[in-house]
C-alpha atoms as a PDB file:
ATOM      1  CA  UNK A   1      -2.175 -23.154   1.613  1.00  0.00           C
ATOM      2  CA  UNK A   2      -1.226 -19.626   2.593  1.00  0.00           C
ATOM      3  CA  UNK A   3       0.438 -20.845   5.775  1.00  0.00           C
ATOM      4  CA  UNK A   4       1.690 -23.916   5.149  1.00  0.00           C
ATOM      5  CA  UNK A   5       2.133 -24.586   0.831  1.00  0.00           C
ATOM      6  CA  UNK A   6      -0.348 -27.887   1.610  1.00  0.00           C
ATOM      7  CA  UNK A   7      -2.973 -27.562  -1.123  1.00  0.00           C
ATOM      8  CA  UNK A   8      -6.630 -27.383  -0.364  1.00  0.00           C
ATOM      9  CA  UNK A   9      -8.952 -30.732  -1.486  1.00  0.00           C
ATOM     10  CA  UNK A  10     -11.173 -29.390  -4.307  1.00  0.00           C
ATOM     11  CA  UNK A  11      -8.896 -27.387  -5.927  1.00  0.00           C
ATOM     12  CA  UNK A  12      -6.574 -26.990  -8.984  1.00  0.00           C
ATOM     13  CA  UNK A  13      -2.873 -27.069  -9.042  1.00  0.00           C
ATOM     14  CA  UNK A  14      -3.200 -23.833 -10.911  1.00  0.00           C
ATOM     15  CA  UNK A  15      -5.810 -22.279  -8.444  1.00  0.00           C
ATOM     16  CA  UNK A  16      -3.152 -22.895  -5.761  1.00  0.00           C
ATOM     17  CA  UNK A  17      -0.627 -21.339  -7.933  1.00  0.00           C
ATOM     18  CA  UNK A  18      -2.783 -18.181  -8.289  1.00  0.00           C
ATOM     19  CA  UNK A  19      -3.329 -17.884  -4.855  1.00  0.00           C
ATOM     20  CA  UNK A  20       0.105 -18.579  -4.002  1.00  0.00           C
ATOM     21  CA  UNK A  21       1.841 -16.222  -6.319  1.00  0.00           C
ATOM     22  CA  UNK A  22      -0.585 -13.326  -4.958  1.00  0.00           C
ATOM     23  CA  UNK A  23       1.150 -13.707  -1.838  1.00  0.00           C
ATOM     24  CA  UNK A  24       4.437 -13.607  -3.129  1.00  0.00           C
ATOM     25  CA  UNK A  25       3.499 -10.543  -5.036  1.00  0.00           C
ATOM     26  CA  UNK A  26       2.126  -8.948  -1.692  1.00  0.00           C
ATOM     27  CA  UNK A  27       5.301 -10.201  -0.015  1.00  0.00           C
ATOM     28  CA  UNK A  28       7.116  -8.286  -2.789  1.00  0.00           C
ATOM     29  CA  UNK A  29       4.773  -5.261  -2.707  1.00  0.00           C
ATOM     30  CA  UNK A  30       5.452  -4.881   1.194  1.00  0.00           C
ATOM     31  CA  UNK A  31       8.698  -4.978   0.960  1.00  0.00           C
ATOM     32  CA  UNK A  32       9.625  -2.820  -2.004  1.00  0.00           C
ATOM     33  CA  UNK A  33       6.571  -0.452  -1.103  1.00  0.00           C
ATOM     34  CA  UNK A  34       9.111   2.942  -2.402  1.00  0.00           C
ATOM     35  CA  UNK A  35       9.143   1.860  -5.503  1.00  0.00           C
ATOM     36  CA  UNK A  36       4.965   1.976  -6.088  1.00  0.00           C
ATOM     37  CA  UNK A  37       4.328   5.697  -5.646  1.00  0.00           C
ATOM     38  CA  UNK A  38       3.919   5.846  -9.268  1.00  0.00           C
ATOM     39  CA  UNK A  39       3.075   3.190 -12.246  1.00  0.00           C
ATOM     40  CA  UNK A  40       6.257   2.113 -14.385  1.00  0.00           C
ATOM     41  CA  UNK A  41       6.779  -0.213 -17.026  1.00  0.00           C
ATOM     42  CA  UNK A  42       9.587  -1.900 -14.879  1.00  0.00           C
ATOM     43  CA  UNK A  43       7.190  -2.071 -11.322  1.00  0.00           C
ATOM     44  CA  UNK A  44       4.593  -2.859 -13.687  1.00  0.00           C
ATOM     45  CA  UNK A  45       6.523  -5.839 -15.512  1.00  0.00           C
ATOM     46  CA  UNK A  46       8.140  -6.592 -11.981  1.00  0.00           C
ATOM     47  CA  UNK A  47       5.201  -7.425 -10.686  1.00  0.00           C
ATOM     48  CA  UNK A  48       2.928  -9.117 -13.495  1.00  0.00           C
ATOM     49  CA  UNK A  49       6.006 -11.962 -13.483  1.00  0.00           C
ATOM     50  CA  UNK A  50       5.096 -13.182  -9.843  1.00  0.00           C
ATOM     51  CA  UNK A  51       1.270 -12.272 -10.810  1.00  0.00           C
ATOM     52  CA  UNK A  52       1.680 -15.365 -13.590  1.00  0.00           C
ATOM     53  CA  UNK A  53       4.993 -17.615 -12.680  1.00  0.00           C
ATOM     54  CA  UNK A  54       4.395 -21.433 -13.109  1.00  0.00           C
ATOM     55  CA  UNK A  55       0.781 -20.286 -14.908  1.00  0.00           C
ATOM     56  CA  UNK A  56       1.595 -20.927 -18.728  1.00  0.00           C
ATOM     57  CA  UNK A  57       1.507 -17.158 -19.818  1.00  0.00           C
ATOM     58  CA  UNK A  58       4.271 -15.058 -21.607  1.00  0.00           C
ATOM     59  CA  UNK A  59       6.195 -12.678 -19.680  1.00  0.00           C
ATOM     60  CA  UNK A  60       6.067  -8.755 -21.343  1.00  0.00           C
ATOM     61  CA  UNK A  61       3.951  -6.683 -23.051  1.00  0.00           C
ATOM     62  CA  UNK A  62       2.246  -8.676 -25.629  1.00  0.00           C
ATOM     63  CA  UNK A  63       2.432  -8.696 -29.379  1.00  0.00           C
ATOM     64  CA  UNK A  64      -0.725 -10.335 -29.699  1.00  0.00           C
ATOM     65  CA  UNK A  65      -4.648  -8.855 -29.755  1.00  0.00           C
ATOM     66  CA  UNK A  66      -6.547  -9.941 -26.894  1.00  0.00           C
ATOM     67  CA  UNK A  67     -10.516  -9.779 -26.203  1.00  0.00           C
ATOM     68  CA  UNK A  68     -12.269  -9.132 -23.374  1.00  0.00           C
ATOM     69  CA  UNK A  69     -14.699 -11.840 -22.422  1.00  0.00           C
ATOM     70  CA  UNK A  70     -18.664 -10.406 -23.035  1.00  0.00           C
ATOM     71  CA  UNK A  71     -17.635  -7.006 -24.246  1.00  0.00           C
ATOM     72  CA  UNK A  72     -17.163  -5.502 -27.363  1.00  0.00           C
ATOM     73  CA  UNK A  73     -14.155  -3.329 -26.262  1.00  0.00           C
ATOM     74  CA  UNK A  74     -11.005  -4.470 -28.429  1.00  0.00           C
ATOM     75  CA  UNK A  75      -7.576  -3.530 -26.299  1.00  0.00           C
ATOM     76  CA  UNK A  76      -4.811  -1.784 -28.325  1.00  0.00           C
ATOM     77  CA  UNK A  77      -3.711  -4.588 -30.139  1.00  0.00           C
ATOM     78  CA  UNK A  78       0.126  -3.681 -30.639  1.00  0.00           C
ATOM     79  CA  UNK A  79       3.523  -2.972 -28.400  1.00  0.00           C
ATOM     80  CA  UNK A  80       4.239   0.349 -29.848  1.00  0.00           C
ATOM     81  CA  UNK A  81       0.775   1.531 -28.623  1.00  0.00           C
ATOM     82  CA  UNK A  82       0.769  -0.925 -25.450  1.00  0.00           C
ATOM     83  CA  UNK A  83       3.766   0.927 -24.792  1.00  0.00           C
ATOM     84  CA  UNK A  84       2.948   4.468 -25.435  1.00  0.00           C
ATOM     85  CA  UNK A  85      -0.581   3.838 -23.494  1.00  0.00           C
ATOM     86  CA  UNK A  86       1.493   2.613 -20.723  1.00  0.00           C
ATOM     87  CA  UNK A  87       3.836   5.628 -20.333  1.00  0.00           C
ATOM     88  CA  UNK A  88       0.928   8.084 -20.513  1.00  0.00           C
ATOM     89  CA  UNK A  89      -0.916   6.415 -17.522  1.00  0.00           C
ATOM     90  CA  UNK A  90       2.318   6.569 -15.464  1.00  0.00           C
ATOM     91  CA  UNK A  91       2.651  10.460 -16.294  1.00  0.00           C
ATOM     92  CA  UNK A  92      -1.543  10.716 -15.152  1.00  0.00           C
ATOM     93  CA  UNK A  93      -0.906   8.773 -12.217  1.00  0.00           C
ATOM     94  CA  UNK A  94       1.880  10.707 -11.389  1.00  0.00           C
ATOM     95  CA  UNK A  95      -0.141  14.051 -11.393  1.00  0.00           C
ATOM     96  CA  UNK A  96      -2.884  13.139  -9.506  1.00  0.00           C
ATOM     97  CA  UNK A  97      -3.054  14.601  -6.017  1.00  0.00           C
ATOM     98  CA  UNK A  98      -4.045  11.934  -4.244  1.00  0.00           C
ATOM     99  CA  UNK A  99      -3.130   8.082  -3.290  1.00  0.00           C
ATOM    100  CA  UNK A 100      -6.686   7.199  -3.631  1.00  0.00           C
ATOM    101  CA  UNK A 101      -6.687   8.702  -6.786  1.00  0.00           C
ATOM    102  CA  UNK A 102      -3.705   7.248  -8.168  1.00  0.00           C
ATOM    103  CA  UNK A 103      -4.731   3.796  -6.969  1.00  0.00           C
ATOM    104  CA  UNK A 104      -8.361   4.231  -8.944  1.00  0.00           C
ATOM    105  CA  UNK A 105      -6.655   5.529 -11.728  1.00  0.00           C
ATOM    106  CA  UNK A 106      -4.026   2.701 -11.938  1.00  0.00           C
ATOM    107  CA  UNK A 107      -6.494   0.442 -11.307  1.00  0.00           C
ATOM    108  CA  UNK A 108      -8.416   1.335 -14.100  1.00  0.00           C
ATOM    109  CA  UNK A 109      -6.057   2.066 -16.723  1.00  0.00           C
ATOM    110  CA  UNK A 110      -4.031  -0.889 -16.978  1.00  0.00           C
ATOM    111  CA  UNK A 111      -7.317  -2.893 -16.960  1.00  0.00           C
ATOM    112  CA  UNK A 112      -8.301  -1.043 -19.632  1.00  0.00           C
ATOM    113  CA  UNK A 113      -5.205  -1.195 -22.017  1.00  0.00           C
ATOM    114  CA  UNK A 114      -4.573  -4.953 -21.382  1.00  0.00           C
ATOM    115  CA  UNK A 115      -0.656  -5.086 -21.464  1.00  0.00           C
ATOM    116  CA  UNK A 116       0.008  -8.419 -20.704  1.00  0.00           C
ATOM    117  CA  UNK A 117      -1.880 -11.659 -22.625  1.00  0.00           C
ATOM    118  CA  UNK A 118      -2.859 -12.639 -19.554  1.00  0.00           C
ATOM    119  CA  UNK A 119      -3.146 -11.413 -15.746  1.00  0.00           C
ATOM    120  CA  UNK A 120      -3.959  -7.817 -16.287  1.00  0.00           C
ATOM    121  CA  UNK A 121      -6.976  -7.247 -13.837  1.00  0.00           C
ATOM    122  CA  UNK A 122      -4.902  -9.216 -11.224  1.00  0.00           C
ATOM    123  CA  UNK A 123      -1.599  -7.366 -11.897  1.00  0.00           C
ATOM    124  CA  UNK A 124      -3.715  -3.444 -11.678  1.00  0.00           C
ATOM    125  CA  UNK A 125      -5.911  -4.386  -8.190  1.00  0.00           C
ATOM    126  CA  UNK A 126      -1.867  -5.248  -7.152  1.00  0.00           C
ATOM    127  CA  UNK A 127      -0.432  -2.252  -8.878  1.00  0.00           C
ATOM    128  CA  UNK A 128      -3.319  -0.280  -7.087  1.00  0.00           C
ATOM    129  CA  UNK A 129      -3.053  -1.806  -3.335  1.00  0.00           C
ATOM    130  CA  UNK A 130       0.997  -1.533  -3.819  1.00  0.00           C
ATOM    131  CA  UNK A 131       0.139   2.519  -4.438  1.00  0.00           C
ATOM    132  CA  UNK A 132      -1.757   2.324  -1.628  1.00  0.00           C
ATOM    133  CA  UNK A 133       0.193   0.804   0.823  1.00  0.00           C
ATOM    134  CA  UNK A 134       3.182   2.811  -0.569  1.00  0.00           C
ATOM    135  CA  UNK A 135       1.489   5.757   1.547  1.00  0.00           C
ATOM    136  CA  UNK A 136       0.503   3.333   4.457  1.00  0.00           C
ATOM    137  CA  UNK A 137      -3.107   3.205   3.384  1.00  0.00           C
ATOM    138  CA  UNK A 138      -5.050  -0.144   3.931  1.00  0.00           C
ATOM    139  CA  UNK A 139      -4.739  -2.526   0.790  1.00  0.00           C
ATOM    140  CA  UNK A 140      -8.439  -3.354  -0.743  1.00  0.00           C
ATOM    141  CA  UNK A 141      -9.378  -7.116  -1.002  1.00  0.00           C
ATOM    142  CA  UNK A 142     -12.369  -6.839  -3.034  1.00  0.00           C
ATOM    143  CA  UNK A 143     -13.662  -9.883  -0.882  1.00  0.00           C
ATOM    144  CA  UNK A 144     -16.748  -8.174   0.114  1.00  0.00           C
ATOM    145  CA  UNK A 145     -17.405  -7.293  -3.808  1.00  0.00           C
ATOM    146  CA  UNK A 146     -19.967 -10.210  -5.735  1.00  0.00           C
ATOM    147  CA  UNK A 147     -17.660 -10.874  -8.611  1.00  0.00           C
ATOM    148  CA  UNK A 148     -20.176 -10.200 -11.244  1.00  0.00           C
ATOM    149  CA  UNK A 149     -20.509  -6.768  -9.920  1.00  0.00           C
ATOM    150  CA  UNK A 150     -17.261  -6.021 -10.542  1.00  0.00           C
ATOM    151  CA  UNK A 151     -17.144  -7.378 -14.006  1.00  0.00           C
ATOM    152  CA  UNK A 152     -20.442  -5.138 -14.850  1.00  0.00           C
ATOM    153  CA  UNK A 153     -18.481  -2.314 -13.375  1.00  0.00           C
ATOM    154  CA  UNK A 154     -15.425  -2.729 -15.323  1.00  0.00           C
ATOM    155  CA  UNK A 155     -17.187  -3.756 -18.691  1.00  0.00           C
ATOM    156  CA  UNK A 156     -19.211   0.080 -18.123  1.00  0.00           C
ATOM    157  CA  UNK A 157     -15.809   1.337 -17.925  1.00  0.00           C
ATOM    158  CA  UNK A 158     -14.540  -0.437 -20.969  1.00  0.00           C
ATOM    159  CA  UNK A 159     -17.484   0.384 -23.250  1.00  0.00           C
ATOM    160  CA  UNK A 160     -18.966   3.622 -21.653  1.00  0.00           C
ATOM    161  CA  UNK A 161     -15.733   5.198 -20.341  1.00  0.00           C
ATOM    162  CA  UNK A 162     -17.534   5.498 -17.060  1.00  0.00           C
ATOM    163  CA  UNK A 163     -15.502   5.696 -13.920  1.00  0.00           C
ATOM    164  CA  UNK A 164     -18.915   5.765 -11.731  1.00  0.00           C
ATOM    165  CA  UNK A 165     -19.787   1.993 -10.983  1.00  0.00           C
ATOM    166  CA  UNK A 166     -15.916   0.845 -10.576  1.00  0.00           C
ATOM    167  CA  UNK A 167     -15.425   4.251  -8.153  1.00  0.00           C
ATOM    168  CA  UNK A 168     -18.300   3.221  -5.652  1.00  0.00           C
ATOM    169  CA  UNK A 169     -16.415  -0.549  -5.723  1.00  0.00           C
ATOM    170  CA  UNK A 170     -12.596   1.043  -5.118  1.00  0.00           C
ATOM    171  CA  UNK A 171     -14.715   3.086  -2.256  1.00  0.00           C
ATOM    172  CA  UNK A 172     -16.743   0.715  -0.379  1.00  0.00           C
ATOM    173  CA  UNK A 173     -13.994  -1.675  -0.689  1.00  0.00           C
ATOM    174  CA  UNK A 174     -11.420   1.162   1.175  1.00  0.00           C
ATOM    175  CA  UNK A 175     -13.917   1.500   4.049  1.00  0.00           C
ATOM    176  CA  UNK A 176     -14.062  -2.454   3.958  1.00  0.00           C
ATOM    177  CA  UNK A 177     -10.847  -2.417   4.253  1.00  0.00           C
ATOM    178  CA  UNK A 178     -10.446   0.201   6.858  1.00  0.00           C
ATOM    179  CA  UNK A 179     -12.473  -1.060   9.081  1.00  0.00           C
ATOM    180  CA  UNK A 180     -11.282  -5.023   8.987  1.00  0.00           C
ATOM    181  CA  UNK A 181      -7.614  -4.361   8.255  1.00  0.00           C
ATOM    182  CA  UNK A 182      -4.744  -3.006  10.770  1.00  0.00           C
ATOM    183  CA  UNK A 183      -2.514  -0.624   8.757  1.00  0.00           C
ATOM    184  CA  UNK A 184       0.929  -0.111  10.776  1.00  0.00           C
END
């Protein structure tokens, strides 16, 4: 599929979509790799629209409450503080000292304040691997991760505000990365 745009027997039309709008949304993020030093609303946006073209969602923040699956947490559930939750991560990332940092800490945040109706998680572990590739660090793939570790990691961070679980992920995934991936 990735080589070629012939879809795989045994899956969706949509699955293909997914898979093929992540690479155009890596193609993007490698070649505008300046402009993700730092999270905006316009990189953020930018990005989210290949993250979810052809798949049915709305493009924007959203106007609309939104749940997470299992988890009691309840997102912001308006524009105005969407919006205002969105500027304050970009001025956090922006202080924080270190790629690594900013990446986690992008990561996180727009997980946690759900700006979009749909595509969030996909759109921050891009945000994230455009900040790190933005300072020629290796991107993370999370293919190593079992995917209902990462969902107990990110519902701890949701209800418990704890970094802890999701840190050792962003970490063991970076030295995953590291040692698989050539970064030129």
């Amino acid at each position: 599929l990735i080589l070629e745009n012939k879809e795989a027997q045994g899956h969706t039309k949509f699955e293909a979509q997914m898979i093929l709008n992540h690479k155009d949304a890596f193609n993007y993020i490698r070649r505008y790799s300046s402009q993700f030093k730092t999270v905006t609303r316009k990189n953020l946006e930018e990005l989210h629209s290949i993250i979810i073209k052809d798949l049915n969602v709305n493009l924007g923040f959203r106007t609309k409450q939104v749940g997470v699956t299992g988890s009691a947490y309840r997102p912001l559930d308006n524009i105005y503080q969407i919006t205002e939750a969105v500027e304050e991560l970009s001025k956090a990332v922006s202080r924080s000292e270190t790629p690594y940092a900013k990446a986690l800490l992008a990561l996180l945040g727009i997980s946690y304040i759900q700006p979009f109706e749909d595509g969030n998680k996909r759109t921050a572990r891009l945000i994230a691997n455009a900040m790190l590739t933005s300072y020629s660090l290796a991107p993370l793939s999370y293919r190593s991760v079992d995917e209902e570790d990462y969902r107990s990691a990110m519902l701890v961070f949701y209800e418990l505000n704890s970094i802890v679980p999701m840190k050792k992920i962003f970490i063991d995934q970076y030295e995953f990365a590291a040692k698989n991936y050539a970064v030129k």
